[in-house]
PDB file of N, CA and C in Angstrom:
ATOM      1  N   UNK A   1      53.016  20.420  19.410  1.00  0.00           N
ATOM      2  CA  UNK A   1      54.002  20.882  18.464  1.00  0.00           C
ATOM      3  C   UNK A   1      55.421  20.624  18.979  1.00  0.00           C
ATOM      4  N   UNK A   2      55.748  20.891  20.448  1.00  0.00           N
ATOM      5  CA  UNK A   2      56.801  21.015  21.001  1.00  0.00           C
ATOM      6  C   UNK A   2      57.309  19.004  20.787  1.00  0.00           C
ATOM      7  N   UNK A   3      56.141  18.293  21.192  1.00  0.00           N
ATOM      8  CA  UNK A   3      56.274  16.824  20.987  1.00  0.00           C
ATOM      9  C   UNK A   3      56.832  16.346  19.700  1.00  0.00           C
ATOM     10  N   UNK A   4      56.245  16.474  18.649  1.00  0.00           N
ATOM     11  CA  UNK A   4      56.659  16.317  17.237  1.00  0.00           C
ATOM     12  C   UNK A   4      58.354  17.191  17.392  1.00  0.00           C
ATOM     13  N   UNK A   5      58.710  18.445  17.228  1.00  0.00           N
ATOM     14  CA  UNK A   5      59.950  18.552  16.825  1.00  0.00           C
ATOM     15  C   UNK A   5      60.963  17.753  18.672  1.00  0.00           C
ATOM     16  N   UNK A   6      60.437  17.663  19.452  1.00  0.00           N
ATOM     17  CA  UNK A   6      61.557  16.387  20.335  1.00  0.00           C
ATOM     18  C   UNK A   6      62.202  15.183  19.393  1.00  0.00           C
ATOM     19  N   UNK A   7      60.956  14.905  19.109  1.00  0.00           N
ATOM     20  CA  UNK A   7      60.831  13.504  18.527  1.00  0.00           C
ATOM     21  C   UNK A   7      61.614  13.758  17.190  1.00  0.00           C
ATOM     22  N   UNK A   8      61.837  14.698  16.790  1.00  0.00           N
ATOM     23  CA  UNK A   8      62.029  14.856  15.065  1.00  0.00           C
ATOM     24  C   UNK A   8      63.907  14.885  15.696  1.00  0.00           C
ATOM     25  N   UNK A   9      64.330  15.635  16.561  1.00  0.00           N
ATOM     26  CA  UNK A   9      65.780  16.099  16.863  1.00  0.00           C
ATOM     27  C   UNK A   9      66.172  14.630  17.601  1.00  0.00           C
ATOM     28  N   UNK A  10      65.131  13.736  18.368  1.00  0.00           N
ATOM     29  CA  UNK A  10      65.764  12.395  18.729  1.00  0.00           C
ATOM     30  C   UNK A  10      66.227  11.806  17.593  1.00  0.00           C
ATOM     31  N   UNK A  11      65.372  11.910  16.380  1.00  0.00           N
ATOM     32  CA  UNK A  11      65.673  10.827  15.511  1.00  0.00           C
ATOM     33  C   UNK A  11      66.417  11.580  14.772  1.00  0.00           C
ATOM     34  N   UNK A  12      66.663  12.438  14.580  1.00  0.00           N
ATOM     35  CA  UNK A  12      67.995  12.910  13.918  1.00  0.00           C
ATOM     36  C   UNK A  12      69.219  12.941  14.495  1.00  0.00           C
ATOM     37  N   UNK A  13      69.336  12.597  15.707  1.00  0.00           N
ATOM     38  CA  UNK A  13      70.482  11.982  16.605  1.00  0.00           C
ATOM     39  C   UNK A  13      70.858  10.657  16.101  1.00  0.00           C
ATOM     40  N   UNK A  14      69.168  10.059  16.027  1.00  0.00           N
ATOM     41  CA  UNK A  14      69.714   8.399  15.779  1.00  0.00           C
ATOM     42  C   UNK A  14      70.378   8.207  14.513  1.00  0.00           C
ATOM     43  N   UNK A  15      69.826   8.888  13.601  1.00  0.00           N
ATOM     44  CA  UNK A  15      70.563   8.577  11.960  1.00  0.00           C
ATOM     45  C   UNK A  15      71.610   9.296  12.386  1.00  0.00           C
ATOM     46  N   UNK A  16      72.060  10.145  13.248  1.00  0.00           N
ATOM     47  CA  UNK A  16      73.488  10.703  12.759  1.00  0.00           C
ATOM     48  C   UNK A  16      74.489   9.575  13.431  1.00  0.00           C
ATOM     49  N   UNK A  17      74.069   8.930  14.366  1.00  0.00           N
ATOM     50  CA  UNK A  17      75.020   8.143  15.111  1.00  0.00           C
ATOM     51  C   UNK A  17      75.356   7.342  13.505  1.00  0.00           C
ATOM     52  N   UNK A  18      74.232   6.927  12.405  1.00  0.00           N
ATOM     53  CA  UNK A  18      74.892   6.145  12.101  1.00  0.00           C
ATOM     54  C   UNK A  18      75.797   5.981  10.678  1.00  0.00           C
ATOM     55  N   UNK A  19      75.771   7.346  10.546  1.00  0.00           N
ATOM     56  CA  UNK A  19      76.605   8.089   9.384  1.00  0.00           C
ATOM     57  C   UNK A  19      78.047   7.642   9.644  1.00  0.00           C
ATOM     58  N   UNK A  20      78.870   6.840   8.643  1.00  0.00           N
ATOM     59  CA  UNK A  20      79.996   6.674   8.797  1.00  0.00           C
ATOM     60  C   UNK A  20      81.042   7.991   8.306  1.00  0.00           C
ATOM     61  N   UNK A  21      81.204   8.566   8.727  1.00  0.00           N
ATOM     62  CA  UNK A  21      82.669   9.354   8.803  1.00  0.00           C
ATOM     63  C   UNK A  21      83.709   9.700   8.297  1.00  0.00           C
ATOM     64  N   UNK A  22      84.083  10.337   7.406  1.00  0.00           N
ATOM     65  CA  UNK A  22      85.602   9.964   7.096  1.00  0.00           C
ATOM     66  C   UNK A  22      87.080   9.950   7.906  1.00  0.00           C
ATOM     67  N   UNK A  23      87.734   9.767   7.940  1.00  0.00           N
ATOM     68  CA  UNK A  23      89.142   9.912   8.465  1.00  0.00           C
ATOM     69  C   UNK A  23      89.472  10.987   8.314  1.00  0.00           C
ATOM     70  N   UNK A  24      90.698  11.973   9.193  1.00  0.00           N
ATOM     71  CA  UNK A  24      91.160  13.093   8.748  1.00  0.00           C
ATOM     72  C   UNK A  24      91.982  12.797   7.626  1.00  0.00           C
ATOM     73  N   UNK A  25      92.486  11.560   7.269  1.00  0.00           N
ATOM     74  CA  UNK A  25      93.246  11.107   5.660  1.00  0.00           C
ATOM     75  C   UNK A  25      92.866  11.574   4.682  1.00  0.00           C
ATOM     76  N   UNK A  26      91.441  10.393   5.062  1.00  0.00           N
ATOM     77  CA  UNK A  26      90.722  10.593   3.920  1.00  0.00           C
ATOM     78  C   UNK A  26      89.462  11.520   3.360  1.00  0.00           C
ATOM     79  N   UNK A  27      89.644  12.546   4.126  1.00  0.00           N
ATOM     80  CA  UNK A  27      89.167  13.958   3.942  1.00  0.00           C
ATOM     81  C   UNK A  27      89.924  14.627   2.931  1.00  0.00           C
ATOM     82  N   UNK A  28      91.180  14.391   3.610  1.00  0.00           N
ATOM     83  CA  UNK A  28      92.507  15.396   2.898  1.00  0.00           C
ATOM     84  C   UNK A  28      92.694  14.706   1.734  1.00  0.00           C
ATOM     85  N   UNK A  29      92.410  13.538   1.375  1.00  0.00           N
ATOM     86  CA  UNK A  29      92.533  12.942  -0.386  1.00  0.00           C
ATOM     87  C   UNK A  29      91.564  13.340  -0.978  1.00  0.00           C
ATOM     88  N   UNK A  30      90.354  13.109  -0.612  1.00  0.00           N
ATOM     89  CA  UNK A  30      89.612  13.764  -1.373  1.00  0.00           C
ATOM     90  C   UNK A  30      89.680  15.412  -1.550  1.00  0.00           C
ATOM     91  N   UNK A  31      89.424  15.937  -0.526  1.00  0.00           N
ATOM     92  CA  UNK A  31      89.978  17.284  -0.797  1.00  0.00           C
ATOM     93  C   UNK A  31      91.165  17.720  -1.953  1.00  0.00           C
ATOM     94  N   UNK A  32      91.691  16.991  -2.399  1.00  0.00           N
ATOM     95  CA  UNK A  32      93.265  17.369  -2.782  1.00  0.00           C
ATOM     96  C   UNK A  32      92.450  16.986  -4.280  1.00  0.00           C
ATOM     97  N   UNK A  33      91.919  15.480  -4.310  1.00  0.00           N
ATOM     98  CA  UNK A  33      91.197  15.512  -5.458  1.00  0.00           C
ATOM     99  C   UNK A  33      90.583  15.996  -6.067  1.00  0.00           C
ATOM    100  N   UNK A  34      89.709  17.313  -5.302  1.00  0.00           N
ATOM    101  CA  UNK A  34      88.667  17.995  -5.569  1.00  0.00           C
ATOM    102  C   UNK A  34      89.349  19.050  -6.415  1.00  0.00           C
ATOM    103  N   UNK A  35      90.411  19.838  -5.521  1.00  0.00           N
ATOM    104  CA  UNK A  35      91.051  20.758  -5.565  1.00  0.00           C
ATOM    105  C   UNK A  35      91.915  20.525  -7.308  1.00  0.00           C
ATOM    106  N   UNK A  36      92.679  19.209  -7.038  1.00  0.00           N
ATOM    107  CA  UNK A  36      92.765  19.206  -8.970  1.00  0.00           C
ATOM    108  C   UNK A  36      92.537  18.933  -9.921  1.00  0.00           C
ATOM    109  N   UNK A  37      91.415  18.135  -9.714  1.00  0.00           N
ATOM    110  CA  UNK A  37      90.380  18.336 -10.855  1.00  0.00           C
ATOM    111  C   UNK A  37      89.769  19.435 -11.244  1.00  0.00           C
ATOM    112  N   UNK A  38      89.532  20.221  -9.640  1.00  0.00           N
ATOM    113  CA  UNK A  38      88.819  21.456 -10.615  1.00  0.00           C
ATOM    114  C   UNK A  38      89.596  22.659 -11.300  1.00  0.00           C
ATOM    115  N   UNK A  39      90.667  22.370 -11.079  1.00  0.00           N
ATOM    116  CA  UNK A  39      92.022  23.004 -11.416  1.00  0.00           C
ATOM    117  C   UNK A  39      92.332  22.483 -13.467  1.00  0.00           C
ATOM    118  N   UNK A  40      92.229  21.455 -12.892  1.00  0.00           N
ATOM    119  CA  UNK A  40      92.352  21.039 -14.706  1.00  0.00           C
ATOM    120  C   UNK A  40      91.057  20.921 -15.416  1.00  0.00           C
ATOM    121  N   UNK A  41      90.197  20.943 -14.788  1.00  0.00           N
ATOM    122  CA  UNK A  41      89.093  21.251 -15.510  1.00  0.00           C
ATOM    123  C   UNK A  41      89.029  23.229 -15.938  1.00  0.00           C
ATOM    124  N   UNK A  42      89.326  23.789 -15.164  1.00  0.00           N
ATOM    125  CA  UNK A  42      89.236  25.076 -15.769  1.00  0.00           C
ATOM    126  C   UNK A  42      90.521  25.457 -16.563  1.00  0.00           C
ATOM    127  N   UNK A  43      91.854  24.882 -16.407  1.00  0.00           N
ATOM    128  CA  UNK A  43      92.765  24.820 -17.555  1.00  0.00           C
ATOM    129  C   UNK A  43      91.727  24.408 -18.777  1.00  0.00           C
ATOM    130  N   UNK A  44      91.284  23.783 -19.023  1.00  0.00           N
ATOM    131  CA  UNK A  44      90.316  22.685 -19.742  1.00  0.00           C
ATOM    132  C   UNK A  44      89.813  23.914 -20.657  1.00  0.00           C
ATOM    133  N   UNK A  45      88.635  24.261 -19.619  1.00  0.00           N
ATOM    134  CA  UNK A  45      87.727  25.083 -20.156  1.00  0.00           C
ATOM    135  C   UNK A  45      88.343  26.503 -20.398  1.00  0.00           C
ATOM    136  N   UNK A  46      89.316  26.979 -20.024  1.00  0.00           N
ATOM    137  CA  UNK A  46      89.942  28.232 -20.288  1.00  0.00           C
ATOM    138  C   UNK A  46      90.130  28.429 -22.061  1.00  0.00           C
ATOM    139  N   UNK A  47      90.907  26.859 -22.293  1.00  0.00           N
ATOM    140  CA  UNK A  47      91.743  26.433 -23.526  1.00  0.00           C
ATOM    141  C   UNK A  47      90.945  26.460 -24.616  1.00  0.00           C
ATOM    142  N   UNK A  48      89.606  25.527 -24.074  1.00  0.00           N
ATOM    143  CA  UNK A  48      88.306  25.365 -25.329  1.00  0.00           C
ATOM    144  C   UNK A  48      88.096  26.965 -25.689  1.00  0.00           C
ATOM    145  N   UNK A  49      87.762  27.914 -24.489  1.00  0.00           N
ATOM    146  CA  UNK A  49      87.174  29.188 -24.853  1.00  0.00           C
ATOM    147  C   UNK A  49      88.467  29.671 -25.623  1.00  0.00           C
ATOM    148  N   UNK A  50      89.680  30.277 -25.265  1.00  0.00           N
ATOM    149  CA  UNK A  50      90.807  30.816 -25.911  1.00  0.00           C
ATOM    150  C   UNK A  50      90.646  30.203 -27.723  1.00  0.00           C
ATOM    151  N   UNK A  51      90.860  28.513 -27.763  1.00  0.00           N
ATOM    152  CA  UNK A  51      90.684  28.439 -29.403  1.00  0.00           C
ATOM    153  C   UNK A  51      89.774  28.889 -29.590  1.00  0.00           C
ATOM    154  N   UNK A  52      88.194  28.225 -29.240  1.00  0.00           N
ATOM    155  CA  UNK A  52      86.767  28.988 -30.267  1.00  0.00           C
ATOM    156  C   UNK A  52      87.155  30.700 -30.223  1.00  0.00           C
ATOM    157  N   UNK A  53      87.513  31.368 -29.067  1.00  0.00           N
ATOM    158  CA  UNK A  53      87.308  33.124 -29.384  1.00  0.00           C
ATOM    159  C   UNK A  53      88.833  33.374 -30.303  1.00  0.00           C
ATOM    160  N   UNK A  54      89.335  32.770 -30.762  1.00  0.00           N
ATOM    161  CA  UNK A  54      90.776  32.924 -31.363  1.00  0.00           C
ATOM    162  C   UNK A  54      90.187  32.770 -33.300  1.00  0.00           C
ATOM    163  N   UNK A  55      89.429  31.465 -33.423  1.00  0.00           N
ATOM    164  CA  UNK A  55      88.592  31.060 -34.150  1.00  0.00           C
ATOM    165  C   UNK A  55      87.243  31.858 -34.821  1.00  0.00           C
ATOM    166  N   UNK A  56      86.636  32.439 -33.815  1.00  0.00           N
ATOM    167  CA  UNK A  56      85.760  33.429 -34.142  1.00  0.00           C
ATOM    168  C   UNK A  56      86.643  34.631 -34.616  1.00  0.00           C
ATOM    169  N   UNK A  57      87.199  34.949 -33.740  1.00  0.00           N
ATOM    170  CA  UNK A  57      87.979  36.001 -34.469  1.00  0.00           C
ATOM    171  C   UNK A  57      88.314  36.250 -36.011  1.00  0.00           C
ATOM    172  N   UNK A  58      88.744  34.963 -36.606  1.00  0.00           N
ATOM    173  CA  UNK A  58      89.872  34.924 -37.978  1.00  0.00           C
ATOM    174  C   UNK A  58      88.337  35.181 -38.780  1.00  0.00           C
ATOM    175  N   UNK A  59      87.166  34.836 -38.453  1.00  0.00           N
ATOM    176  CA  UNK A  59      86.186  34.497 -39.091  1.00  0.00           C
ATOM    177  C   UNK A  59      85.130  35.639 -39.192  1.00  0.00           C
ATOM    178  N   UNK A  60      85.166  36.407 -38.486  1.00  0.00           N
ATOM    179  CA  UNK A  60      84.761  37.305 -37.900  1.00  0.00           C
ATOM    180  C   UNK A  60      85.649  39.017 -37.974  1.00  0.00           C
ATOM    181  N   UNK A  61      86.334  38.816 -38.569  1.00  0.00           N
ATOM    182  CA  UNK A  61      87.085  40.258 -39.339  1.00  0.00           C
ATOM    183  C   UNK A  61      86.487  40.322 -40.685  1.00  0.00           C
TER     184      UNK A  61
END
């Protein structure tokens, strides 16, 4: 048992060597990307909900 997980943590050494990386740059762009998209996406979705419950409303008295 002890043989199998050696062997399992060697080779998960080997694939990690060969994972390319990002830059601290290009961490921080994407990050920043992440950060406003999901920012205007919930402006987004705030807006859709505000008209439909604004909408239900007039319809709905």
């Amino acid at each position: 048992m002890f043989k199998k997980l050696f062997k399992f943590l060697a080779d998960v050494k080997v694939e990690m060597n060969k994972v390319s990386w990002p830059t601290k740059e290009e961490l921080l762009n994407s990050t920043y990307v992440v950060i406003i998209v999901s920012a205007l996406l919930a402006v987004f979705i705030f807006g859709v909900d505000y008209i439909l419950s604004s909408v239900l409303k007039l319809f709905l008295r």
